[in-house]
Protein backbone atom coordinates (compact mmCIF):
# COMPACT_ATOMS: atom_id res chain seq x y z
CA UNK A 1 16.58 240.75 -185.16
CA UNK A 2 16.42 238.56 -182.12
CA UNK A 3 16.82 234.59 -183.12
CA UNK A 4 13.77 232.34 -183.08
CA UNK A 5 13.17 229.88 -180.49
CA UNK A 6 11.55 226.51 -181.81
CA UNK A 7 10.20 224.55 -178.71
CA UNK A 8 10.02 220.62 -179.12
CA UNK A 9 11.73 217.82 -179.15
CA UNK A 10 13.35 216.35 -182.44
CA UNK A 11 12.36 212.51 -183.10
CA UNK A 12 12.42 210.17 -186.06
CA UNK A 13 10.17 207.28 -187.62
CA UNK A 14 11.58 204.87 -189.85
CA UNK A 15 10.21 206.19 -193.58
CA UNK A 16 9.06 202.76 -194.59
CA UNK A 17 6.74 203.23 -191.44
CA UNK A 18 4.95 206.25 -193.53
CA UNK A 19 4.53 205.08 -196.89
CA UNK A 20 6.05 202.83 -199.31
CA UNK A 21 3.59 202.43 -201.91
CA UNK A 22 1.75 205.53 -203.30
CA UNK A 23 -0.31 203.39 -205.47
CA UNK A 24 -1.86 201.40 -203.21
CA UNK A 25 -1.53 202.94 -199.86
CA UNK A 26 -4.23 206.42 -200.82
CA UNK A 27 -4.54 206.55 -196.88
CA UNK A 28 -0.90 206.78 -195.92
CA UNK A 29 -0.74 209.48 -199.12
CA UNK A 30 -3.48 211.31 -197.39
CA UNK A 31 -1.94 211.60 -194.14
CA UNK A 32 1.34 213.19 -195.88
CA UNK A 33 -1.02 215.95 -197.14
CA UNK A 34 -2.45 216.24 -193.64
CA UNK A 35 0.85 216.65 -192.47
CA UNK A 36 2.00 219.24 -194.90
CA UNK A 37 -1.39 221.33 -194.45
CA UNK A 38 -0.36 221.16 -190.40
CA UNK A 39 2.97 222.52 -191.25
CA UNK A 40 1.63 225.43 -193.65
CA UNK A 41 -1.06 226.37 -190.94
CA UNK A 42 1.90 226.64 -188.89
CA UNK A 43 3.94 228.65 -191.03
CA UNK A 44 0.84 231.35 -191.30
CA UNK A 45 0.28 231.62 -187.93
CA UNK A 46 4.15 232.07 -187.29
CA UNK A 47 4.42 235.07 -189.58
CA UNK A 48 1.12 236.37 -188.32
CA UNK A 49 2.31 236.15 -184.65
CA UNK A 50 5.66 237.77 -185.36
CA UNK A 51 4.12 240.30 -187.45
CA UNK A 52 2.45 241.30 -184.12
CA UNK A 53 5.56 241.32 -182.07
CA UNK A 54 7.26 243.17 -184.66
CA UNK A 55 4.62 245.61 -185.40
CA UNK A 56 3.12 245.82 -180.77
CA UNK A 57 4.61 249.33 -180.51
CA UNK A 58 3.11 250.77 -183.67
CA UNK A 59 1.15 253.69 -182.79
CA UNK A 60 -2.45 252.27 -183.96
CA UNK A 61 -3.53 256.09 -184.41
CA UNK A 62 -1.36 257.67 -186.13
CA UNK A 63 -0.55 257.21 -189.74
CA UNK A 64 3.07 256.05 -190.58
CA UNK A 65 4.95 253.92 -192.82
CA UNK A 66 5.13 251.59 -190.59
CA UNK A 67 1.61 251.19 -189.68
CA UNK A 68 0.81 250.59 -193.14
CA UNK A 69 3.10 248.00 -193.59
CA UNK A 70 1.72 246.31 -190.29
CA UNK A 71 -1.77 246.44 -191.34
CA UNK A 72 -0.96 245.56 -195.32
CA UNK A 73 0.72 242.50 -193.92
CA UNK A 74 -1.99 241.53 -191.52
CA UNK A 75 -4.76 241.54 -193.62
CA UNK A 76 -2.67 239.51 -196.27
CA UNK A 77 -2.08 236.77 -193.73
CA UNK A 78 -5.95 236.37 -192.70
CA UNK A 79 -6.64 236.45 -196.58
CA UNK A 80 -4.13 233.13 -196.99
CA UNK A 81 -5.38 231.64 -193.80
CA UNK A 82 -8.75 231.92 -194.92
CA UNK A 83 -7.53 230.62 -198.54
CA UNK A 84 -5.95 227.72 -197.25
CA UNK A 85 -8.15 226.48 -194.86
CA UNK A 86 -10.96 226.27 -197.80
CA UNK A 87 -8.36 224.30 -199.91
CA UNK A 88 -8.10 222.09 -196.59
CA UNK A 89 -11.87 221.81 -196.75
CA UNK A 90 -12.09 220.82 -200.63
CA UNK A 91 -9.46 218.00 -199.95
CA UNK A 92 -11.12 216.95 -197.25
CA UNK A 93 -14.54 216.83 -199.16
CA UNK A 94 -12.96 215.64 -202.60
CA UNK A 95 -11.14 212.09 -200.86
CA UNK A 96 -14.48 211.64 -197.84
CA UNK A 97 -13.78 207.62 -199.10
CA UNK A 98 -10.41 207.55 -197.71
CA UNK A 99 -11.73 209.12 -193.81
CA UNK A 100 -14.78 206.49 -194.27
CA UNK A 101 -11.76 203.60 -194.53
CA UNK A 102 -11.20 201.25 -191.45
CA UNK A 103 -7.89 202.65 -191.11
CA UNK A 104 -8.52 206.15 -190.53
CA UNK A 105 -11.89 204.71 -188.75
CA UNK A 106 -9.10 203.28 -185.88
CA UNK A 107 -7.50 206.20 -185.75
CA UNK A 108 -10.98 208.31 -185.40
CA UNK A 109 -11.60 205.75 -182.23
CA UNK A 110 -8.59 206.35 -180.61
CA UNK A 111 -9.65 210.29 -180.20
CA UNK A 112 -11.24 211.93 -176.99
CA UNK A 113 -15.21 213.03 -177.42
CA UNK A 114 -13.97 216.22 -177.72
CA UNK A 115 -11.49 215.75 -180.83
CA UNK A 116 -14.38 213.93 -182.55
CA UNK A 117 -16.56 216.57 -182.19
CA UNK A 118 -13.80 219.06 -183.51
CA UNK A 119 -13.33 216.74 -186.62
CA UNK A 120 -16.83 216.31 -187.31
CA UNK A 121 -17.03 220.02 -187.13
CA UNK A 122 -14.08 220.24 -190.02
CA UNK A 123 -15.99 217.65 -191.78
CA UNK A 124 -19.20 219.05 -191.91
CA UNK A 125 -17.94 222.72 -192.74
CA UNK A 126 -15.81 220.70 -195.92
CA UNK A 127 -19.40 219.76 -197.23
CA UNK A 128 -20.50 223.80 -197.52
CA UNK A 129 -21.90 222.97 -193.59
CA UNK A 130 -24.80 221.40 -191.88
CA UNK A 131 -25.58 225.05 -190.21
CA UNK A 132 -26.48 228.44 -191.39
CA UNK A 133 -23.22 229.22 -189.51
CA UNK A 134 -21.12 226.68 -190.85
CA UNK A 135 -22.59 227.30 -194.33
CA UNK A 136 -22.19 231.33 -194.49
CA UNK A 137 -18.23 230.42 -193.37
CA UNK A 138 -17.42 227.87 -195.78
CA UNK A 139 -18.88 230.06 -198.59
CA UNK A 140 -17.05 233.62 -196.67
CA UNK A 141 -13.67 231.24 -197.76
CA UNK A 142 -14.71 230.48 -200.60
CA UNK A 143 -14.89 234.26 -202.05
CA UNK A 144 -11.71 235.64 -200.22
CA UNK A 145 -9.98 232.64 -201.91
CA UNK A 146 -11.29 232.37 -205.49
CA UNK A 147 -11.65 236.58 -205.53
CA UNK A 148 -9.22 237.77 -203.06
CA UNK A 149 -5.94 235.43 -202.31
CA UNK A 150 -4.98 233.56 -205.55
CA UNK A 151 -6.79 234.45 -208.61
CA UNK A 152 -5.77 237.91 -209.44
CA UNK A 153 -8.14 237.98 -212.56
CA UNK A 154 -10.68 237.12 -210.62
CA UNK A 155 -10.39 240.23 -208.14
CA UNK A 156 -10.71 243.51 -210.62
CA UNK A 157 -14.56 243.69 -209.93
CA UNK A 158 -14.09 242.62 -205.86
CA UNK A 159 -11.11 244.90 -205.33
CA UNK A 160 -12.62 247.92 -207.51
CA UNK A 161 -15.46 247.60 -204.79
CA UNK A 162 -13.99 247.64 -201.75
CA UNK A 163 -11.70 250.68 -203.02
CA UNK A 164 -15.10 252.66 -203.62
CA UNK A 165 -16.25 251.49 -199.67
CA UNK A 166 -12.94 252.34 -198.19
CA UNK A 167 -12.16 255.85 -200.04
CA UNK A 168 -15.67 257.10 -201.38
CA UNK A 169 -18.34 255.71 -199.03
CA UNK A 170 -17.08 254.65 -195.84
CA UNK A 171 -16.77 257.76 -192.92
CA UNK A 172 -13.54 259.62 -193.19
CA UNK A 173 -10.63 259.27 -191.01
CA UNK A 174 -7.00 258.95 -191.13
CA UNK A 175 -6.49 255.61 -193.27
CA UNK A 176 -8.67 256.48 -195.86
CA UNK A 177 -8.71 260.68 -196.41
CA UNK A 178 -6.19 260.06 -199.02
CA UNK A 179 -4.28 257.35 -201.12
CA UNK A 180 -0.69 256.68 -199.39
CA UNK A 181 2.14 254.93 -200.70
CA UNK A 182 5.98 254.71 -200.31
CA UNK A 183 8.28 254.68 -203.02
CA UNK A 184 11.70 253.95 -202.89
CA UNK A 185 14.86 252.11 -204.17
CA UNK A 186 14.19 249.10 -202.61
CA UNK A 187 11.02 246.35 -202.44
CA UNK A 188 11.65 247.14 -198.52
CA UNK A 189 11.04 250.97 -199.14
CA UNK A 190 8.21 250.55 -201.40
CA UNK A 191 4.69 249.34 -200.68
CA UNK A 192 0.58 250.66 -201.97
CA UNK A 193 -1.20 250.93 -198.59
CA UNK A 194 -4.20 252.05 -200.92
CA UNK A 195 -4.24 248.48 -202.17
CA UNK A 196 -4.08 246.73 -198.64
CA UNK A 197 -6.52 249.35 -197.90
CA UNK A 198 -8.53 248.05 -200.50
CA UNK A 199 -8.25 244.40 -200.20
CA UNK A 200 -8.72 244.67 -196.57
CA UNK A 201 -12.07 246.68 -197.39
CA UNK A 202 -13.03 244.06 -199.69
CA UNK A 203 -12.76 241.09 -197.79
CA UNK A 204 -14.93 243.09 -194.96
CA UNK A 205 -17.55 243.61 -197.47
CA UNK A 206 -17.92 239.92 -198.41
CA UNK A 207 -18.11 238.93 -195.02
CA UNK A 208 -20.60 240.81 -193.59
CA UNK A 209 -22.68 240.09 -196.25
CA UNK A 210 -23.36 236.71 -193.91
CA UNK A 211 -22.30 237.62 -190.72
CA UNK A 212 -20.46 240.15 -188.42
CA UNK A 213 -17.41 240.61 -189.21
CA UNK A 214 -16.17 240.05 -185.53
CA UNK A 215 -17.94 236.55 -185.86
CA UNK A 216 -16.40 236.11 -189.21
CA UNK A 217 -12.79 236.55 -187.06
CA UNK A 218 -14.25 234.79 -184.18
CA UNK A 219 -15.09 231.57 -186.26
CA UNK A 220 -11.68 231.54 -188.25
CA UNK A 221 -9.87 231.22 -184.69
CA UNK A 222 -11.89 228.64 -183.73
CA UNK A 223 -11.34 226.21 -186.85
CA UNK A 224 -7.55 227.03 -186.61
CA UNK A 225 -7.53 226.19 -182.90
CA UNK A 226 -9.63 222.94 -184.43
CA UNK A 227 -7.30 221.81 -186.83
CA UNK A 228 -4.49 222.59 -184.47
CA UNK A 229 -5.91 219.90 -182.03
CA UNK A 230 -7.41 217.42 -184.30
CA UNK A 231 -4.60 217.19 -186.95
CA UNK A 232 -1.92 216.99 -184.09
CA UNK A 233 -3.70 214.20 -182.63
């Protein structure tokens, strides 16, 4: 496998500079979890990126191993992109009276009309959304996380669904006119593309449920590219 090349330039900050006093510096805290929320967001979009460098030559129309495990590893990506950026909203809704202090206030100041309008955007969406738009999102997150990303108890009903879409209802083609699977000695050589299948179904069926699914896609882009700016900023 070829290395990785990280772009950017390595700098430092004196820690006292960050935080020295959990209990009575909430903003500084806050900005930590900012921080670490940049750097997962990063990490996702890494592995989704290399997943589709790894994956370019696949031959999208023709069933193979390796298709399966490209598209099983996809759709598991959007599902934790989607589940963290709803956990991003809920902090951001559940500690509002630290972005309302003067501190972050100088901070919001400092930013271009344009980086204000993408926070207030990531604000808004936090509160369930001050749109139809922004409200169908927020609550699209909101099921592929609580039914579909980290509560596996939660996703019997959900998952049992989109199973009966993908193998029973939906028009027959190559990825769904049978059940495949790979077993082998290895986690490598083993994998249930029926599952992916499934969970990918699933997570179709919530969305469009609000919206198209392409403006389901469309929208998640956008808030990443959002956050991207804003938090870097």
């Amino acid at each position: 496998m070829e290395p990785v090349n990280f772009p950017g330039d390595l700098d430092s900050i004196i820690p006292k500079r960050l935080l020295s006093n959990p209990k009575e510096d909430q903003v500084s805290c806050a900005f930590l979890v900012l921080g670490l929320f940049y750097n997962d967001l990063k990490n996702l979009m890494f592995h989704f990126e290399q997943t589709n460098y790894r994956f370019e030559k696949v031959d999208k129309n023709k069933k193979s191993v390796e298709l399966g495990e490209f598209g099983g590893i996809r759709s598991h990506l959007e599902r934790l992109l989607a589940a963290t950026i709803y956990e991003f909203f809920k902090f951001i809704e559940e500690n509002k009276s630290i972005f309302k202090t003067a501190e972050f206030s100088l901070i919001y100041e400092e930013l271009n009309l344009d980086l204000k309008d993408k926070w207030d955007s990531i604000v808004n969406i936090s509160t369930g959304g001050t749109s139809k738009k922004q409200s169908s999102f927020y609550r699209i997150l909101s099921l592929i996380r609580h039914n579909l990303t980290i509560h596996y108890d939660q996703a019997i009903k959900v998952l049992g669904e989109g199973f009966v879409k993908k193998f029973f209802e939906d028009q027959k083609d190559f990825s769904n006119e049978a059940g495949y699977f790979s077993i082998g000695e290895t986690m490598a050589q083993t994998r249930f593309f029926y599952a992916d299948a499934a969970a990918e179904r699933s997570v179709i069926a919530q969305v469009v449920k609000s919206m198209e699914y392409s403006e389901y896609q469309k929208n998640l882009r956008e808030t990443i590219d959002n956050l991207n700016f804003v938090l870097m900023y």
